[in-house]
Protein backbone atom coordinates (compact mmCIF):
# COMPACT_ATOMS: atom_id res chain seq x y z
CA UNK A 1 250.27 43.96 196.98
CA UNK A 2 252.47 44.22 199.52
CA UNK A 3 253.59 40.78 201.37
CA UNK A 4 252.19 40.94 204.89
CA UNK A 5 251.46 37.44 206.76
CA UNK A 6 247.34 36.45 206.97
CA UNK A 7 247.31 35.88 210.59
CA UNK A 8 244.14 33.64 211.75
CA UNK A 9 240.86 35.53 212.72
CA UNK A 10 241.60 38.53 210.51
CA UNK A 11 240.33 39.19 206.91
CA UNK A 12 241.76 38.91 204.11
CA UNK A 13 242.94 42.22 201.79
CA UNK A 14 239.90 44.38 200.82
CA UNK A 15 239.63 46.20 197.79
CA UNK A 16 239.74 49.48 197.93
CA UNK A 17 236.25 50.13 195.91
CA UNK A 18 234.54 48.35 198.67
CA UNK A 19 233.45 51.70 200.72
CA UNK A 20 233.52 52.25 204.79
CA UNK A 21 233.22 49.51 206.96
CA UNK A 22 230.39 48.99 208.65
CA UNK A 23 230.45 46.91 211.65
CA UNK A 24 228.11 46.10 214.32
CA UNK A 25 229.70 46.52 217.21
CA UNK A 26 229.98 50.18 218.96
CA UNK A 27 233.15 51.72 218.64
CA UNK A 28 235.05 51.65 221.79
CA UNK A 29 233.65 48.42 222.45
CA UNK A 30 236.57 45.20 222.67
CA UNK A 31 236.55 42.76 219.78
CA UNK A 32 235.47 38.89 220.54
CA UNK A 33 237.68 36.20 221.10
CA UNK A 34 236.96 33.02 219.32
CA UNK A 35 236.82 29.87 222.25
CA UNK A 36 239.43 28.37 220.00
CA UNK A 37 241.99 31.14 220.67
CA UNK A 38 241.41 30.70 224.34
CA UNK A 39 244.82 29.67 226.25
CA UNK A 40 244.82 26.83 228.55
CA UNK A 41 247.20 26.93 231.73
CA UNK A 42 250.22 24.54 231.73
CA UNK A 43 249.40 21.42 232.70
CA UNK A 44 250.14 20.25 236.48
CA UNK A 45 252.56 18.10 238.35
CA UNK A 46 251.90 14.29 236.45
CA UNK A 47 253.10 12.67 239.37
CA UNK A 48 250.19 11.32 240.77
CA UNK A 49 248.39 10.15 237.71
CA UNK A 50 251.45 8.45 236.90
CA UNK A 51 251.63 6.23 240.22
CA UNK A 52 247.59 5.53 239.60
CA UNK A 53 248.22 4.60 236.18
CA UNK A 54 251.65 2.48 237.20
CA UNK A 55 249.44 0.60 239.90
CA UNK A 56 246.18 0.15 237.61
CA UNK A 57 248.45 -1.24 235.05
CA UNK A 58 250.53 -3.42 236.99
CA UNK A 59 247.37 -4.89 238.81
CA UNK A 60 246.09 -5.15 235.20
CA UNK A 61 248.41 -7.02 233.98
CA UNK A 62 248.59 -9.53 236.80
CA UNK A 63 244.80 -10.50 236.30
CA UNK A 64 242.72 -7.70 238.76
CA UNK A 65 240.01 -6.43 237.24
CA UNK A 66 241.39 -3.14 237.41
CA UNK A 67 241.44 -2.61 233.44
CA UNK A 68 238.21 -0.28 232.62
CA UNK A 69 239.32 2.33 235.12
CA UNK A 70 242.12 3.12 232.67
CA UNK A 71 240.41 4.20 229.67
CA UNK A 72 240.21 7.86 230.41
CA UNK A 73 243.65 8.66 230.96
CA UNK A 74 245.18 6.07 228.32
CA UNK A 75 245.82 5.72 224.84
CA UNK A 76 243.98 2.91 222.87
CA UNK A 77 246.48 1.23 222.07
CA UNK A 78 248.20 0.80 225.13
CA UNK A 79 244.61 -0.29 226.45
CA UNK A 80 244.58 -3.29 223.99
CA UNK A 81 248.66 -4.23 224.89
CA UNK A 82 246.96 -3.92 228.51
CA UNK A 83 244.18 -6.10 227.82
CA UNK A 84 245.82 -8.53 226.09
CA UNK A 85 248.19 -9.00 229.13
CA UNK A 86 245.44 -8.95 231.31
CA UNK A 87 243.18 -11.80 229.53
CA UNK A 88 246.63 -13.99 228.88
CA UNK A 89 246.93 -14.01 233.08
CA UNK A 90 243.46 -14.44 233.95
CA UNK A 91 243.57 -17.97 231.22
CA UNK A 92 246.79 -18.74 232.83
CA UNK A 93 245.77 -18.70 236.34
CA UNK A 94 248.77 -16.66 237.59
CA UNK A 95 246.74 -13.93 238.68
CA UNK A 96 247.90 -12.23 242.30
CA UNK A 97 245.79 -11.55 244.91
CA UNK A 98 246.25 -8.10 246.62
CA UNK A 99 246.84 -5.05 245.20
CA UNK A 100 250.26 -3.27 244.12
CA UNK A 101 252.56 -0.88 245.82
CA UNK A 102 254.54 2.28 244.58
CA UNK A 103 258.16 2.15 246.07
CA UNK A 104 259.15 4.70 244.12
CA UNK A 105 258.47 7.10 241.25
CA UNK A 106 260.19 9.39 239.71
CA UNK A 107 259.26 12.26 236.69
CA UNK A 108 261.21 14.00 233.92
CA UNK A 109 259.26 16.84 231.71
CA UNK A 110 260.83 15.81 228.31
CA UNK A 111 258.86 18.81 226.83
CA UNK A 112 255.97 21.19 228.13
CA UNK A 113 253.40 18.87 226.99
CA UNK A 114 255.24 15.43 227.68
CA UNK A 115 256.33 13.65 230.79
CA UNK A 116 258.48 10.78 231.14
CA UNK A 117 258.06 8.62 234.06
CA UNK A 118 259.74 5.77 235.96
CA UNK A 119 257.84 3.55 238.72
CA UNK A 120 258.97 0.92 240.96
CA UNK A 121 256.19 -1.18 242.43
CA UNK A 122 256.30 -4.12 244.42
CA UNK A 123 253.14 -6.29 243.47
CA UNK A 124 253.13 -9.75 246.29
CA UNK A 125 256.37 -10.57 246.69
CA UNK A 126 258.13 -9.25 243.06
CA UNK A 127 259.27 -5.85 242.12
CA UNK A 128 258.72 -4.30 239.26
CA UNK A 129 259.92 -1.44 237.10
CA UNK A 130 257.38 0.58 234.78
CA UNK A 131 258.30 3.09 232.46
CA UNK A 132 255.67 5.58 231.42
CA UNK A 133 255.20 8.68 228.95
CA UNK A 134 252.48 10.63 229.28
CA UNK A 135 251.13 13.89 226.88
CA UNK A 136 249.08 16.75 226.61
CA UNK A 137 246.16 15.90 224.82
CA UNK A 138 243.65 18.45 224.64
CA UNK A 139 244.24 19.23 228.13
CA UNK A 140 244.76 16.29 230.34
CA UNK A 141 247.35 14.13 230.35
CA UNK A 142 247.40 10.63 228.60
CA UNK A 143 249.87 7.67 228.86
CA UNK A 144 250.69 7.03 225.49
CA UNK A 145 253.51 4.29 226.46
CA UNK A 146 253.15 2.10 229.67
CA UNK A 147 255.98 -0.45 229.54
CA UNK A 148 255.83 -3.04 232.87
CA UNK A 149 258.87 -4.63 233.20
């Protein structure tokens, strides 16, 4: 037996008893692609996601009700770090009316599926940094880390 890789989608040896093949399809006709060996384009420019997602979070975390909107495009666990924020400032009464601003914002691609991102936001009269690192997952990006500073 000779030792040639088994790539995915093809068969395995056959014995050579085993006769002609027979297949179904006609012969000059292409062979089917699985939809799990489709390719997906790159994903796009993460910048503006990553100002939503800065804003929603800082809001979040200063009592607005901004918190469901972020479900989609964050990971669970940064939703309950986010919540937890959120529900300690709404108790607290230090919640801040208005809504936040990006100053700045500013995105390194760490790797083809990852993104690194830093935000500056004013929210009333602070200004806050954010860090944020958002990843391919199964094509769209998520934030996996959202760190409000």
């Amino acid at each position: 037996m000779s030792a040639q890789p088994i790539v995915a989608g093809e068969a395995t040896a056959r014995p050579l008893d085993a006769g002609p093949v027979i297949s179904a399809r006609p012969a000059g006709a292409p062979a089917r692609r699985s939809p799990y060996d489709r390719r997906r384009r790159p994903l796009g420019d993460p910048s503006p996601l990553a100002c939503t997602l800065a804003k929603a979070a800082l809001e979040a975390v200063h009592g607005a009700p901004t918190l469901d909107s972020l479900t989609r495009w964050v990971d669970p666990k940064v939703v309950a770090a986010l919540s937890k924020q959120h529900s300690l400032a709404r108790r607290s009464g230090t919640a801040i009316a208005g809504s936040a601003q990006i100053v700045r914002a500013r995105v390194c691609r760490v790797a083809l599926g990852a993104a690194e991102v830093s935000v500056v936001a004013r929210h009333g009269d602070r200004v806050h940094a954010l860090a944020l690192r958002l990843e391919d997952r199964q094509g769209r990006w998520v934030a996996t880390v959202i760190d409000v500073g």
